[in-house]
C-alpha atoms as a PDB file:
ATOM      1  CA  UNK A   1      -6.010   3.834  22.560  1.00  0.00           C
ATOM      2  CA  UNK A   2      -3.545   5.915  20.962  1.00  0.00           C
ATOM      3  CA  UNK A   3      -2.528   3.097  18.878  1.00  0.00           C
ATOM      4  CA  UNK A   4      -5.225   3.876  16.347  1.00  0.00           C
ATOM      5  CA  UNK A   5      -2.931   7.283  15.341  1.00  0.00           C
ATOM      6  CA  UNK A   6      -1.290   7.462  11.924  1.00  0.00           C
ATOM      7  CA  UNK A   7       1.843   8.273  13.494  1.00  0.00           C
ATOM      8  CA  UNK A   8       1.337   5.859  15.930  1.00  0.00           C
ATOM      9  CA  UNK A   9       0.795   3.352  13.450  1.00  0.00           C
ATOM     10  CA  UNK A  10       3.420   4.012  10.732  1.00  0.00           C
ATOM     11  CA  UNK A  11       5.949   5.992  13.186  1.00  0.00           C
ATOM     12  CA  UNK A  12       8.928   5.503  10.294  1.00  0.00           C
ATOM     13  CA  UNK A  13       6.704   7.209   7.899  1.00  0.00           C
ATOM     14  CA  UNK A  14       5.035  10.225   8.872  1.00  0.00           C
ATOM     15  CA  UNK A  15       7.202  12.807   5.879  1.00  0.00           C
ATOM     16  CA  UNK A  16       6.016   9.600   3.075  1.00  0.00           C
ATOM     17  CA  UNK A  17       2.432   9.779   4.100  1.00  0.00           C
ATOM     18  CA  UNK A  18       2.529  13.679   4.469  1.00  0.00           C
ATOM     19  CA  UNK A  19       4.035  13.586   0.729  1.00  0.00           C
ATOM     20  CA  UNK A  20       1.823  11.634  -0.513  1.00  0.00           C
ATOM     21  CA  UNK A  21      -1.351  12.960   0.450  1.00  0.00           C
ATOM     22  CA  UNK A  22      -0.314  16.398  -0.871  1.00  0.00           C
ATOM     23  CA  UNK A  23       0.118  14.162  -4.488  1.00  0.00           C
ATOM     24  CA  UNK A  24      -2.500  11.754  -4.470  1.00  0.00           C
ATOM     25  CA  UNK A  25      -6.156  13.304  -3.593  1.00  0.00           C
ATOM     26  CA  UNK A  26      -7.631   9.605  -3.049  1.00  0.00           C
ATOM     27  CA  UNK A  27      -4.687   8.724  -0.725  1.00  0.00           C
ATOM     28  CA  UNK A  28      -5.354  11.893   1.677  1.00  0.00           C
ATOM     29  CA  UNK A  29      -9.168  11.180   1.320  1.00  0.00           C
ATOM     30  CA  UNK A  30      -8.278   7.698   2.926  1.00  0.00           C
ATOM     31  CA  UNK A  31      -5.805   9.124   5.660  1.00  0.00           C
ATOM     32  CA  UNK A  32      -8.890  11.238   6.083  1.00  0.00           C
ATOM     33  CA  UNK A  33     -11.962   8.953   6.284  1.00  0.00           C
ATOM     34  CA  UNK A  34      -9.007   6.740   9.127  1.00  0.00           C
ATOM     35  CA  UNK A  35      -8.761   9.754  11.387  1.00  0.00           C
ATOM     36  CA  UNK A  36     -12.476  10.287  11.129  1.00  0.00           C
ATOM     37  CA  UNK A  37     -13.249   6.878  12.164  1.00  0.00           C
ATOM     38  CA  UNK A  38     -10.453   6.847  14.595  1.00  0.00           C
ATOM     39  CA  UNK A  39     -11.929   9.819  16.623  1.00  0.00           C
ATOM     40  CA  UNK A  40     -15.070   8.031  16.544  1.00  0.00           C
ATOM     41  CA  UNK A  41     -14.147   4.788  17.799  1.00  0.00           C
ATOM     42  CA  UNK A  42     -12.086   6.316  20.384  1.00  0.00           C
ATOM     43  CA  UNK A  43     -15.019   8.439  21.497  1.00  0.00           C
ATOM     44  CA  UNK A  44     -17.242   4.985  21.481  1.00  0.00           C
ATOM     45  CA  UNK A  45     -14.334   3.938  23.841  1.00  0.00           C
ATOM     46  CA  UNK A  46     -14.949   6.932  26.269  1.00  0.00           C
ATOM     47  CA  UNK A  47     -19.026   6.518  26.632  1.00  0.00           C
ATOM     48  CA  UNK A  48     -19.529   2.925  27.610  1.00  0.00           C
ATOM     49  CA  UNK A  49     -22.914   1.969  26.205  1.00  0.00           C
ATOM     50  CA  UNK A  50     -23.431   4.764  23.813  1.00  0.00           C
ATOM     51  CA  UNK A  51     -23.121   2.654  20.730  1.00  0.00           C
ATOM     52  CA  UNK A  52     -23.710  -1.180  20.311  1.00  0.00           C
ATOM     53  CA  UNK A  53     -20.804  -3.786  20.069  1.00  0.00           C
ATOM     54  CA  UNK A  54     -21.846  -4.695  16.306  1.00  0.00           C
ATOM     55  CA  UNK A  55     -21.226  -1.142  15.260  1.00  0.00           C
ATOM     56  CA  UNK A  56     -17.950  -1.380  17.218  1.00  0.00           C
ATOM     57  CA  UNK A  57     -16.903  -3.923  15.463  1.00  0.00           C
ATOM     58  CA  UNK A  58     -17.695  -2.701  12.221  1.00  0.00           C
ATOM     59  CA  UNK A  59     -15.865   0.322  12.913  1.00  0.00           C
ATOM     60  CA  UNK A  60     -12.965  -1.441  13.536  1.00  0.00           C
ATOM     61  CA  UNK A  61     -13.048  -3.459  10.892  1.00  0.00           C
ATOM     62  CA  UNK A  62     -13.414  -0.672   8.597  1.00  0.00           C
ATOM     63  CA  UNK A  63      -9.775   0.730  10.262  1.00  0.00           C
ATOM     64  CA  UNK A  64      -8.603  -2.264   9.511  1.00  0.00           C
ATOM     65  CA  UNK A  65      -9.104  -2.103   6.220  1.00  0.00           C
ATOM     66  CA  UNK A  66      -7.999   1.531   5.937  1.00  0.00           C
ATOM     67  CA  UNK A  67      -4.667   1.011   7.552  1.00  0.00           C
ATOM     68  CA  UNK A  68      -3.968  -2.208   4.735  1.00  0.00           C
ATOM     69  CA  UNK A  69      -5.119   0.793   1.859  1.00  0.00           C
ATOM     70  CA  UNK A  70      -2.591   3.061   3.667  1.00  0.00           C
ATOM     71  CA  UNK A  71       0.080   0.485   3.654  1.00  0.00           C
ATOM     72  CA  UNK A  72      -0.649  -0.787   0.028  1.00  0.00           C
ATOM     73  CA  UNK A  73       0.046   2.969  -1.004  1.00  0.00           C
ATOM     74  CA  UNK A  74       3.111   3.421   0.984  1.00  0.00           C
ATOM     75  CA  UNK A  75       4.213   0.387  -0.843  1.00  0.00           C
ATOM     76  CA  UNK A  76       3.148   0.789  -4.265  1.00  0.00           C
ATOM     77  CA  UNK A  77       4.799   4.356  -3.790  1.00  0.00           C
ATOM     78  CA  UNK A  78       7.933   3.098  -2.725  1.00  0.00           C
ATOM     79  CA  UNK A  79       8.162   4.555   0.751  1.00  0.00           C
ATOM     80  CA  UNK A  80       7.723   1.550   2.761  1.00  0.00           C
END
Protein backbone atom coordinates (compact mmCIF):
# COMPACT_ATOMS: atom_id res chain seq x y z
CA UNK A 1 0.00 0.00 0.00
CA UNK A 2 2.65 2.34 -0.70
CA UNK A 3 0.32 4.37 -2.65
CA UNK A 4 -0.83 6.19 0.46
CA UNK A 5 2.98 8.02 0.48
CA UNK A 6 3.24 11.75 -0.19
CA UNK A 7 5.76 11.10 -2.67
CA UNK A 8 3.95 8.42 -3.93
CA UNK A 9 1.06 10.47 -4.34
CA UNK A 10 2.34 13.81 -5.71
CA UNK A 11 5.75 12.25 -7.24
CA UNK A 12 6.19 15.76 -9.47
CA UNK A 13 6.09 17.64 -6.31
CA UNK A 14 8.04 16.53 -3.52
CA UNK A 15 10.69 20.18 -3.47
CA UNK A 16 6.82 22.31 -3.64
CA UNK A 17 5.44 20.43 -0.73
CA UNK A 18 8.88 20.42 1.14
CA UNK A 19 8.78 24.40 0.50
CA UNK A 20 5.80 24.87 1.56
CA UNK A 21 5.58 23.24 4.73
CA UNK A 22 8.75 25.07 5.87
CA UNK A 23 6.33 28.48 4.99
CA UNK A 24 3.01 27.59 5.93
CA UNK A 25 2.74 25.95 9.64
CA UNK A 26 -1.02 24.74 8.86
CA UNK A 27 0.13 23.18 5.53
CA UNK A 28 2.98 20.96 7.31
CA UNK A 29 0.46 20.27 10.20
CA UNK A 30 -1.76 18.66 7.36
CA UNK A 31 1.21 16.77 5.55
CA UNK A 32 1.60 15.76 9.15
CA UNK A 33 -1.80 14.59 10.51
CA UNK A 34 -1.68 12.42 6.38
CA UNK A 35 1.46 10.56 7.34
CA UNK A 36 0.06 9.90 10.77
CA UNK A 37 -3.01 8.43 9.47
CA UNK A 38 -1.19 6.79 6.69
CA UNK A 39 1.03 4.71 9.10
CA UNK A 40 -2.03 3.84 10.82
CA UNK A 41 -4.09 2.60 8.15
CA UNK A 42 -1.27 0.76 6.76
CA UNK A 43 -0.66 -0.89 10.11
CA UNK A 44 -4.68 -1.72 10.19
CA UNK A 45 -3.69 -3.34 6.80
CA UNK A 46 -0.95 -5.59 8.43
CA UNK A 47 -3.20 -7.01 11.57
CA UNK A 48 -6.31 -8.38 9.95
CA UNK A 49 -9.05 -7.96 12.54
CA UNK A 50 -7.40 -5.56 14.84
CA UNK A 51 -9.66 -2.69 14.03
CA UNK A 52 -13.30 -2.75 12.61
CA UNK A 53 -14.16 -1.99 8.87
CA UNK A 54 -16.19 1.29 9.94
CA UNK A 55 -13.08 2.75 11.45
CA UNK A 56 -11.30 1.68 8.24
CA UNK A 57 -13.31 3.43 6.35
CA UNK A 58 -13.30 6.45 8.22
CA UNK A 59 -9.70 6.50 8.13
CA UNK A 60 -9.67 6.49 4.68
CA UNK A 61 -11.96 8.85 4.17
CA UNK A 62 -10.23 11.20 6.33
CA UNK A 63 -6.94 10.64 3.71
CA UNK A 64 -9.07 11.41 1.31
CA UNK A 65 -9.84 14.47 2.40
CA UNK A 66 -6.26 15.32 3.40
CA UNK A 67 -4.77 14.57 0.06
CA UNK A 68 -7.74 17.20 -1.69
CA UNK A 69 -6.32 19.92 1.33
CA UNK A 70 -2.80 19.01 0.07
CA UNK A 71 -3.70 19.49 -3.50
CA UNK A 72 -5.86 22.69 -2.91
CA UNK A 73 -2.54 24.17 -1.36
CA UNK A 74 -0.27 23.08 -4.04
CA UNK A 75 -2.68 24.87 -6.21
CA UNK A 76 -3.55 27.93 -4.51
CA UNK A 77 0.39 28.18 -4.13
CA UNK A 78 1.05 27.85 -7.59
CA UNK A 79 3.10 24.68 -7.64
CA UNK A 80 0.73 22.38 -9.18
Amino acid sequence: MKGLELDTLFPDHQAAIADLRRVDTVFDEICRDYQLLSDEYLSMSTEPGSQSYQFECDIRETLDGLRDEIAQSLRRAGKL
